[in-house]
Protein backbone atom coordinates (compact mmCIF):
# COMPACT_ATOMS: atom_id res chain seq x y z
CA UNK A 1 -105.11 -158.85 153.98
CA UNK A 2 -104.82 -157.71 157.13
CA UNK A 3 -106.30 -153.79 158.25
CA UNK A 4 -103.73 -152.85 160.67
CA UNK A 5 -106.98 -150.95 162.32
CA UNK A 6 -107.19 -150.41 166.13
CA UNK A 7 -110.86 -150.61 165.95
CA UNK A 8 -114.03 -150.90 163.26
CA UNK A 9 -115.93 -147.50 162.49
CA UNK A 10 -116.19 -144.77 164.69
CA UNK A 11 -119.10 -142.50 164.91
CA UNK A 12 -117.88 -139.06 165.89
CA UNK A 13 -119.38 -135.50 166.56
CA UNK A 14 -117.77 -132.01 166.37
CA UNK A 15 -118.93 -128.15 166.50
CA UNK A 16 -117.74 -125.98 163.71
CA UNK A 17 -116.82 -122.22 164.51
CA UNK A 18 -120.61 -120.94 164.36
CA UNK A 19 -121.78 -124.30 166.87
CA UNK A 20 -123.18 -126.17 164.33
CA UNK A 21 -122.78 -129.95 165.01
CA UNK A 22 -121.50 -131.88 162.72
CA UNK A 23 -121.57 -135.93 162.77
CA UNK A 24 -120.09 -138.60 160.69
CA UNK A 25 -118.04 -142.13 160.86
CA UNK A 26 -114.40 -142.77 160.72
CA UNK A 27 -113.52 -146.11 159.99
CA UNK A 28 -109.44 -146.32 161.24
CA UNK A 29 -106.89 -147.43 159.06
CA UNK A 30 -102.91 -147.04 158.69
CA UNK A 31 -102.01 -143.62 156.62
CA UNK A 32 -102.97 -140.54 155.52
CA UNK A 33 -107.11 -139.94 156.38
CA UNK A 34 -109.57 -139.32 153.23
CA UNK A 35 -112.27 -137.00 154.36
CA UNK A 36 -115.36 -137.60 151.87
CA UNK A 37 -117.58 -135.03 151.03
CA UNK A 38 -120.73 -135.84 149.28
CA UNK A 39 -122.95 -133.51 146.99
CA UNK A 40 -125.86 -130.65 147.96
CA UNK A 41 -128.82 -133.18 147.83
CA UNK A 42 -127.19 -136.24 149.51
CA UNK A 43 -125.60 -137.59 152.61
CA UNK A 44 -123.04 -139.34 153.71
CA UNK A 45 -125.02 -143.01 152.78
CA UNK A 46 -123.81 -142.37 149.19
CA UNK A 47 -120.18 -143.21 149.95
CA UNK A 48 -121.66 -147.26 150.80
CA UNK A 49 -124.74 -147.11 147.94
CA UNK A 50 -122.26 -146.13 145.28
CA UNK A 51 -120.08 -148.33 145.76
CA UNK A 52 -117.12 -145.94 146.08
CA UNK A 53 -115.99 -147.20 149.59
CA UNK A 54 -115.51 -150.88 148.92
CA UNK A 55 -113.48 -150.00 145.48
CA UNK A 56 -111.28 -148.19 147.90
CA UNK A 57 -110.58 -151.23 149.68
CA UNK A 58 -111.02 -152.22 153.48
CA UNK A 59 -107.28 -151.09 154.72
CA UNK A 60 -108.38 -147.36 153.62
CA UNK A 61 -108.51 -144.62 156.28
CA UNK A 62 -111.57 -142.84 155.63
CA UNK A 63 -113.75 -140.27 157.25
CA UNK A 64 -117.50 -139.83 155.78
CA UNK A 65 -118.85 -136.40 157.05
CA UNK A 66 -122.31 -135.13 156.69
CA UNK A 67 -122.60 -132.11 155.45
CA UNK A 68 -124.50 -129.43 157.52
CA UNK A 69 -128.22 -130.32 157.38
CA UNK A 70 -128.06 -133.26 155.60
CA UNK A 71 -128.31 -136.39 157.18
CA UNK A 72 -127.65 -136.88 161.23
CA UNK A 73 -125.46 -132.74 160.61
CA UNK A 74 -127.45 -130.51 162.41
CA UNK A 75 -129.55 -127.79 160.45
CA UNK A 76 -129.26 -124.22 160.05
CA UNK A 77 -132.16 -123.33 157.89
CA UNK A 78 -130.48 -119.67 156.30
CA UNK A 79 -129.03 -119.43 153.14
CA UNK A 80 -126.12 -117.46 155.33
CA UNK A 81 -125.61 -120.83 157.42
CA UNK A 82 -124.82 -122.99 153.74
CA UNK A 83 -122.39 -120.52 152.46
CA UNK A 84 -118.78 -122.38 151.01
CA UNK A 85 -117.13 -121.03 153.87
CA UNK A 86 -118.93 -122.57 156.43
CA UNK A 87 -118.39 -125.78 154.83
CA UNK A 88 -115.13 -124.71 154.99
CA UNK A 89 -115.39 -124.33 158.34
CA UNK A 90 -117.01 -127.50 158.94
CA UNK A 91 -114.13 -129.76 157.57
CA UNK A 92 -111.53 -127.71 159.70
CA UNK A 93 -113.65 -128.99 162.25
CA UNK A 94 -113.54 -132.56 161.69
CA UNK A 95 -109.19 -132.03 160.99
CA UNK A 96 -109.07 -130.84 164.49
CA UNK A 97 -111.09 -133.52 165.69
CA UNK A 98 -108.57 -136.24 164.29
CA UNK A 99 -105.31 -134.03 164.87
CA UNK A 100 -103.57 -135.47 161.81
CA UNK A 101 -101.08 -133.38 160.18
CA UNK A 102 -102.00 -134.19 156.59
CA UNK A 103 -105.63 -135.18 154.99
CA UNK A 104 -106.71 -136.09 151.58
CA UNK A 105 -110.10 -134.70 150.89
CA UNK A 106 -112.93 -136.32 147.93
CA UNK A 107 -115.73 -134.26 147.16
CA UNK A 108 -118.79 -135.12 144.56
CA UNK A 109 -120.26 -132.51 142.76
CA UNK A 110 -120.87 -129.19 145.41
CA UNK A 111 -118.79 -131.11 147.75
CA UNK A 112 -115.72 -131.48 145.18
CA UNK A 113 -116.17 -127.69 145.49
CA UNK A 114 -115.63 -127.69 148.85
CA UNK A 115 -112.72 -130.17 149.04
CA UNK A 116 -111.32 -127.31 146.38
CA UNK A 117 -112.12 -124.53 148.85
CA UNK A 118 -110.69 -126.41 152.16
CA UNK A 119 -107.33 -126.87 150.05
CA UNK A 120 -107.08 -123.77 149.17
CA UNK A 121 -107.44 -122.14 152.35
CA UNK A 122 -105.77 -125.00 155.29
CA UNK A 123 -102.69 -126.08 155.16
CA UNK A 124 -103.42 -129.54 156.51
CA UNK A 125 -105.04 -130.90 152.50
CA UNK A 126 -102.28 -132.10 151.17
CA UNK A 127 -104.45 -133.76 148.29
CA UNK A 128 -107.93 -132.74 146.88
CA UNK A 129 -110.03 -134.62 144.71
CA UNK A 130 -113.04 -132.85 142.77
CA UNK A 131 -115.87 -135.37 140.92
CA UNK A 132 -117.30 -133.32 138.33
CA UNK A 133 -116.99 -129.72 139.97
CA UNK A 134 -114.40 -127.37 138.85
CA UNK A 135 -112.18 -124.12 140.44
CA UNK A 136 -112.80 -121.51 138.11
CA UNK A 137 -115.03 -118.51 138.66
CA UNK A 138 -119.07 -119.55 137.83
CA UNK A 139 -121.93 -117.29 137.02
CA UNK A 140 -124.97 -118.05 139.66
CA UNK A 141 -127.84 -116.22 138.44
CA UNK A 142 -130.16 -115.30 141.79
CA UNK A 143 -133.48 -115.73 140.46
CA UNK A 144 -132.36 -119.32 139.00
CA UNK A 145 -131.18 -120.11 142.13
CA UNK A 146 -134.39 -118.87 144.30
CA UNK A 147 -136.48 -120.62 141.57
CA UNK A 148 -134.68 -124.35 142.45
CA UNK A 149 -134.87 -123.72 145.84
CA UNK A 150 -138.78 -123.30 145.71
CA UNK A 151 -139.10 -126.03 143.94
CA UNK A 152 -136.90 -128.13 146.09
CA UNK A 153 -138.94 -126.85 148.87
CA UNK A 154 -142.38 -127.42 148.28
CA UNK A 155 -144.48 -130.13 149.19
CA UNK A 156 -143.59 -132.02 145.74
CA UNK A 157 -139.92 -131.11 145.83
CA UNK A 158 -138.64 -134.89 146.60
CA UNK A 159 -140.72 -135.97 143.61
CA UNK A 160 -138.93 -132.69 141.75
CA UNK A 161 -136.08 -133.39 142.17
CA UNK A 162 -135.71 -137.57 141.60
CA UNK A 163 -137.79 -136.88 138.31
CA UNK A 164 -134.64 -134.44 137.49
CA UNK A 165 -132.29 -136.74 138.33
CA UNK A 166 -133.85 -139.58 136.86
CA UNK A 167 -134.24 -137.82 133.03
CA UNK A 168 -130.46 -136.68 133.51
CA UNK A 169 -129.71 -140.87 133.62
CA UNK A 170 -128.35 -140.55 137.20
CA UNK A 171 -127.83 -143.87 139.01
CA UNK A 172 -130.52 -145.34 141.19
CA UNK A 173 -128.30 -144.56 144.87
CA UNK A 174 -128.22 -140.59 143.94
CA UNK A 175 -132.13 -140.83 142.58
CA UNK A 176 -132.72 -142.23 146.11
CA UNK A 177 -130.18 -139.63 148.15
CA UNK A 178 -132.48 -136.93 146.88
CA UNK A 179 -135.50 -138.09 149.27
CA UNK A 180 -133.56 -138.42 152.22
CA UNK A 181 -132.97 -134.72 152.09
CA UNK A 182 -135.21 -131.88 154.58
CA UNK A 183 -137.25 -130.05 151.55
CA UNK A 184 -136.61 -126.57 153.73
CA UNK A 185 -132.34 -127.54 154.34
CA UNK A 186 -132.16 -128.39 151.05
CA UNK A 187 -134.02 -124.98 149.83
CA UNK A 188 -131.60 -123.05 152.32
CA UNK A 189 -128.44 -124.91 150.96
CA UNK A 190 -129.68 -123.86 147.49
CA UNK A 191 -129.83 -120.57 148.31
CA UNK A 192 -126.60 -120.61 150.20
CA UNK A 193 -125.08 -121.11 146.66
CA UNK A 194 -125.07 -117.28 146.77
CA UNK A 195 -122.83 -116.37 149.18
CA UNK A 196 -119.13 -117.28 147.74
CA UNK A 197 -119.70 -120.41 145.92
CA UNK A 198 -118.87 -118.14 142.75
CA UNK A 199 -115.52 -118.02 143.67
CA UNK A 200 -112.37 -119.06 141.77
CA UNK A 201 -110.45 -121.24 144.43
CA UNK A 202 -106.70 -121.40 144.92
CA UNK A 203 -103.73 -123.50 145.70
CA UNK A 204 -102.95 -123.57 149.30
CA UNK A 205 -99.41 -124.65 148.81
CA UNK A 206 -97.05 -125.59 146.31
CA UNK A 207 -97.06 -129.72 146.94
CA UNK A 208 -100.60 -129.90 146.77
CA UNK A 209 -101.94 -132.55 144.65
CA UNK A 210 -105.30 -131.43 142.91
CA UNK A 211 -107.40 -133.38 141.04
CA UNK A 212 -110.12 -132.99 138.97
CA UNK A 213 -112.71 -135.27 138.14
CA UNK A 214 -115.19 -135.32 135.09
CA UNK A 215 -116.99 -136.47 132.29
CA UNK A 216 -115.27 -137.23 128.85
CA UNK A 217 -118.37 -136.15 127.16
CA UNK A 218 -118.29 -133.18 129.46
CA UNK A 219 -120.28 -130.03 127.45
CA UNK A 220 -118.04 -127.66 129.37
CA UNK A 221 -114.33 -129.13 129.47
CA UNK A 222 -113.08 -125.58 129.34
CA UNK A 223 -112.59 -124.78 133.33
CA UNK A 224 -111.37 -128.15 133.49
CA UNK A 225 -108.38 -127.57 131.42
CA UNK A 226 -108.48 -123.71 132.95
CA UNK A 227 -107.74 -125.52 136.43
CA UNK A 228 -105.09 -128.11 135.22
CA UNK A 229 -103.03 -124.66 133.84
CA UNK A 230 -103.90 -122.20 136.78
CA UNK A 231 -103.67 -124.41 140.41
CA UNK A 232 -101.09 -127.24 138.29
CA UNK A 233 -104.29 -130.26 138.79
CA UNK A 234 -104.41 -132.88 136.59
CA UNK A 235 -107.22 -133.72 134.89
CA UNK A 236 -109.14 -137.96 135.28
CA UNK A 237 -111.60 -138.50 132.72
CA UNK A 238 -114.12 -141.06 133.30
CA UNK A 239 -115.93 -142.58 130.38
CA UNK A 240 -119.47 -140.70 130.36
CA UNK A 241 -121.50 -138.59 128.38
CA UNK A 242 -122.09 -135.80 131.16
CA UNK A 243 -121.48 -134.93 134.55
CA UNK A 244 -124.43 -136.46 136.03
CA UNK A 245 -124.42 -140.18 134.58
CA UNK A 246 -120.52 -140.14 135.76
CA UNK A 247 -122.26 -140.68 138.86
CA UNK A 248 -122.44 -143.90 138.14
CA UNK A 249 -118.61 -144.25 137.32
CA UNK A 250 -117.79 -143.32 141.27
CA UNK A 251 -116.93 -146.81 142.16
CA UNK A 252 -114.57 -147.01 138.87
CA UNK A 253 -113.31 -143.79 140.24
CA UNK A 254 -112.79 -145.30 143.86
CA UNK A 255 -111.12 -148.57 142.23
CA UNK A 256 -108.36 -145.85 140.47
CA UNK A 257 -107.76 -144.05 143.82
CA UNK A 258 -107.28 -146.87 145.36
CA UNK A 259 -104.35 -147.92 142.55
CA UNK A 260 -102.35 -144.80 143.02
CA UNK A 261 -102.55 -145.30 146.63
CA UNK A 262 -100.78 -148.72 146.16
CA UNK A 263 -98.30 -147.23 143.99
CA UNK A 264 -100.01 -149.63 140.32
């Protein structure tokens, strides 16, 4: 089947609002661009490992973006520096870089919060896709959150937090994202949880399509259902017993994007 792609993938840099650079790779393709966002302790390598970019098919136009201090993103190193809004920021970025006038916009875990947050607040999402991470308001106790991000910190946190993942029955590609991570970003980004990820998000725009994305053994299906009543998403369930092992269901996840997007 032929690409109908001027050229292979594209590495590209731009500077969001406070001059943070921010890299990733475009890989050219006919329609609407599909900015991926990937999770707190991860980069943009998950996309490939997970096998959620070949499910979506070679012809896809896709932009994989790493988030501020993760992978070849520059650090900040302040809680302040990870807050939502920067991320935020960061995305509106990359949408200027490429000029399009509409972008679809996946986001695992934190980063489906994000791809939430940048459709609720730019025009330019016309479709937002959220992997196990709701809308609704959350609770984020502080010392909870400055205990993780000493843990994640110290000189064992790499060991931390792949044991964690590994007990939860993650896949082996997000075990492995974990040690890729700076100890003192990722303790910064924790922290950064703080300042407005608490936040209920919103509807930009009445003919947004939202999506959210979880577990069907998910302990907390409430705010799931909460979002598909309050910002009109509907709801994919992906056979799983929690959150974290549906990790391992991205690729099944890619293979149904990449359905709808044919029209099946």
């Amino acid at each position: 089947m032929s690409s109908g792609r001027p050229g292979g993938p594209e590495a590209f840099e731009v500077t969001s609002r406070d001059g943070t650079l921010i890299r990733g790779v475009r890989r050219p393709g006919p329609g609407e661009p599909l900015v991926l966002v990937h999770g707190v302790a991860m980069d943009r390598r998950i996309w490939y490992e997970s096998g959620f970019l070949d499910a979506l098919g070679g012809d896809a136009h896709v932009i994989t973006v790493d988030l501020r201090g993760r992978g070849e993103s520059e650090k900040v190193g302040s809680a302040e520096g990870h807050g939502i809004d920067r991320y935020v920021e960061d995305l509106r970025a990359v949408f200027d870089r490429f000029g399009a006038r509409r972008y679809g916009v996946f986001g695992t875990y934190f980063g489906g919060r994000i791809a939430l947050a940048a459709a609720g607040t730019d025009p330019r999402v016309a479709r937002a896709f959220s992997f196990c991470a709701h809308g609704e308001e959350v609770e984020i106790p502080e010392g909870a959150v400055e205990e993780e991000a000493r843990a994640v910190e110290g000189p064992d946190g790499h060991r931390y937090l792949r044991d964690h993942f590994t007990r939860k029955g993650a896949p082996p590609w997000m075990v492995e994202a974990c040690g890729r991570v700076d100890r003192d970003e990722l303790g910064a980004a924790t922290r950064g949880l703080l300042y407005g990820s608490d936040r209920r998000t919103e509807r930009g725009h009445p003919d947004q399509e939202l999506v959210l994305i979880t577990a069907e053994g998910d302990a907390d299906l409430a705010p799931f259902h909460a979002g598909e009543k309050r910002l009109g998403a509907r709801l994919w369930l992906v056979g799983s017993p929690t959150r974290v092992r549906a990790a391992g269901r991205l690729a099944e996840v890619g293979r149904r994007l990449a359905r709808k997007e044919a029209g099946s």
